[in-house]
Protein backbone atom coordinates (compact mmCIF):
# COMPACT_ATOMS: atom_id res chain seq x y z
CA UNK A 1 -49.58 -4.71 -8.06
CA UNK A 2 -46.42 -4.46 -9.42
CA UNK A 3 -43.21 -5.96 -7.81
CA UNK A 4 -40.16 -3.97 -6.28
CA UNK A 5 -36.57 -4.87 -5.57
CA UNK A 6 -34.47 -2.15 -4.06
CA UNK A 7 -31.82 -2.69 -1.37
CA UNK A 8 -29.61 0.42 -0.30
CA UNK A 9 -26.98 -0.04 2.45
CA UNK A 10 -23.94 1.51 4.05
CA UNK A 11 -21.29 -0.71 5.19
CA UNK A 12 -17.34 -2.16 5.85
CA UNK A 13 -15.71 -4.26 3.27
CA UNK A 14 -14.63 -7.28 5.38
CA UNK A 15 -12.24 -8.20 2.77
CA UNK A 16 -10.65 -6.84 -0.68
CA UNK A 17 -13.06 -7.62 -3.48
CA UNK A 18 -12.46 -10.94 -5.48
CA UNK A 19 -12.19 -10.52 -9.60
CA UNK A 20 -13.13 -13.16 -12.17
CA UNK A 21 -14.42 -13.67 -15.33
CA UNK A 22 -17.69 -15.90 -16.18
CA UNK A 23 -17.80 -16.49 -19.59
CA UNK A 24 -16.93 -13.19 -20.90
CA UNK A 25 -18.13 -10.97 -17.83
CA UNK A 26 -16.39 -9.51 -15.16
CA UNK A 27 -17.49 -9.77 -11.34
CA UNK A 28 -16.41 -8.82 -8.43
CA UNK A 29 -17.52 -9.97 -5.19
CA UNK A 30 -17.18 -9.12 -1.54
CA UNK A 31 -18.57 -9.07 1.72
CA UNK A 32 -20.29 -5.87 3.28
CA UNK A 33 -20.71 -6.07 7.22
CA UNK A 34 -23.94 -3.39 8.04
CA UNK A 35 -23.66 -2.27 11.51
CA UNK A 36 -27.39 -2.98 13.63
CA UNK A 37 -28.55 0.31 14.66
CA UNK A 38 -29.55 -1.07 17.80
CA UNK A 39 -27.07 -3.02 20.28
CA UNK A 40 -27.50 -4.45 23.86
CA UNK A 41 -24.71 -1.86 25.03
CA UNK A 42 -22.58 0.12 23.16
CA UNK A 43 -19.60 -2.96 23.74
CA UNK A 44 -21.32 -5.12 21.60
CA UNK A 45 -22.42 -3.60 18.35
CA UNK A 46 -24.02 -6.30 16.44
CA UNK A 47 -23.71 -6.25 12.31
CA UNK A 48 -25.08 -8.32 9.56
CA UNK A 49 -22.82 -9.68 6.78
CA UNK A 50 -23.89 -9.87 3.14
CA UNK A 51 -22.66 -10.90 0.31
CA UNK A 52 -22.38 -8.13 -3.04
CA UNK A 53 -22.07 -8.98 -6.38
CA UNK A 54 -20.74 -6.10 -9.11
CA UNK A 55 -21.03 -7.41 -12.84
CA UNK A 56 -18.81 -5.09 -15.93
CA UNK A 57 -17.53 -1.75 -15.86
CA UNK A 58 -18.77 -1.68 -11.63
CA UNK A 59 -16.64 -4.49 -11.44
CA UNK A 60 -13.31 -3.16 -12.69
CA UNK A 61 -13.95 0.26 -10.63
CA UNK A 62 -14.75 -2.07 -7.27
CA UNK A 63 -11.50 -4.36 -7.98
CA UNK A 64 -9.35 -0.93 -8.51
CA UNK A 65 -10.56 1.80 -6.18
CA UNK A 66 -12.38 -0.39 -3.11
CA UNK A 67 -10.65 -2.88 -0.29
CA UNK A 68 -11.00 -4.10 3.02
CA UNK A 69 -12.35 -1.97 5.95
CA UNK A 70 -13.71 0.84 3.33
CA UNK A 71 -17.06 2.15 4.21
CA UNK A 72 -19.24 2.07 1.29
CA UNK A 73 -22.70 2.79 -0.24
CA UNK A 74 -24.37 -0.13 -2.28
CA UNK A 75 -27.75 0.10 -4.15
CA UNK A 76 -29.45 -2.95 -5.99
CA UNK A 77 -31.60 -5.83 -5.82
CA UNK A 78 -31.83 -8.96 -3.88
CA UNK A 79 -31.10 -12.48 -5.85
CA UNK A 80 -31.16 -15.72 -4.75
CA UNK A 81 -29.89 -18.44 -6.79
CA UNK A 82 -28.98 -22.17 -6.39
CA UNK A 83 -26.71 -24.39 -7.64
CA UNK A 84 -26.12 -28.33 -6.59
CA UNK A 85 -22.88 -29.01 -4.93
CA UNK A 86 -22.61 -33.01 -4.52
CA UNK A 87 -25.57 -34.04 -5.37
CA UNK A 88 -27.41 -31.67 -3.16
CA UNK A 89 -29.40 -28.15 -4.24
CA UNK A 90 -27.36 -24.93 -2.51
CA UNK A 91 -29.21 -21.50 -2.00
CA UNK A 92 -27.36 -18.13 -2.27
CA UNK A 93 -28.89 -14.72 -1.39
CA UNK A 94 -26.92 -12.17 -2.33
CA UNK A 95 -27.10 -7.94 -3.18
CA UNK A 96 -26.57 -7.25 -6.70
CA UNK A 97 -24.99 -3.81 -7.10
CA UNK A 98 -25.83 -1.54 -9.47
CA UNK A 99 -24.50 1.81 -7.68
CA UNK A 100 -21.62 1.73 -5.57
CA UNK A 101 -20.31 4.81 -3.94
CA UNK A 102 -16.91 5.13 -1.65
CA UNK A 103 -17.71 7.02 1.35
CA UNK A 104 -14.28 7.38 2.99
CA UNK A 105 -11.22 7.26 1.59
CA UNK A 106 -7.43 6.85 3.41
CA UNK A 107 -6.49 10.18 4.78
CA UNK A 108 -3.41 10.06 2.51
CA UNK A 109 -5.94 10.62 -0.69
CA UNK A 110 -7.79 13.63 0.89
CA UNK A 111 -8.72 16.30 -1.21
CA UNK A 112 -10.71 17.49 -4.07
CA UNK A 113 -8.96 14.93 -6.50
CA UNK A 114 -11.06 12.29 -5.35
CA UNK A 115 -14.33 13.55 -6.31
CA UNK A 116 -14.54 12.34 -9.72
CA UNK A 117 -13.61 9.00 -8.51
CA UNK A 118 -16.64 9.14 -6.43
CA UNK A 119 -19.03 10.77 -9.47
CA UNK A 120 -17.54 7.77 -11.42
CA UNK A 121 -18.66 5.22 -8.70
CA UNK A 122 -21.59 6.65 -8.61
CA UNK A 123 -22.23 6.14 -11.87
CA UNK A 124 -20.81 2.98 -13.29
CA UNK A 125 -23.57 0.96 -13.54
């Protein structure tokens, strides 16, 4: 049997997307918060916060069109990786996007002028 790694979600930026280079890559990273769609009462929605990773082109569009509190669509795979910080072995889970598509934009950019910001989005990976 073959193996498969999909992950779509819909969630809140919790905070504007971080830019960098590694080695001669761009990626931008940020954390999505995913609303539970169950809750004890309707007070206390519970969410789940997860860390996104967008690598090239993706990663220019997230840094220049995507910031805190916007509700977005993410598609890609789960990764874990490690790395040793003081002498001991760290583990990181985290989505890696390949799709990313804004869902709502500020009501000041209404209008039709936005679609082709969300087509390109869409399909920037």
């Amino acid at each position: 049997m073959q193996s498969y790694n999909h992950v779509v979600m819909i969630g809140r930026l919790t905070r504007d997307p971080e830019l960098k280079t590694v080695q001669e890559y761009q990626k931008c990273s940020f954390t999505l918060a995913v609303n539970r769609s169950f809750a004890k009462d309707e007070a206390e929605k519970e969410a789940d916060f997860f860390q996104v990773v967008t690598w090239g082109k993706l990663a220019e569009i997230c840094q220049n069109y995507v910031q805190k509190g916007r509700l977005v669509l993410v598609e890609g795979r789960l990764q874990t990786r490690s790395y040793d910080k003081n002498g001991q072995k760290q583990y990181v889970t985290e989505v890696v996007a390949e799709k990313l598509q804004i869902l709502e934009y500020p009501r000041k950019h209404g209008g039709a002028q936005n679609n082709k910001d969300h087509e390109a989005l869409a399909m920037a990976a």
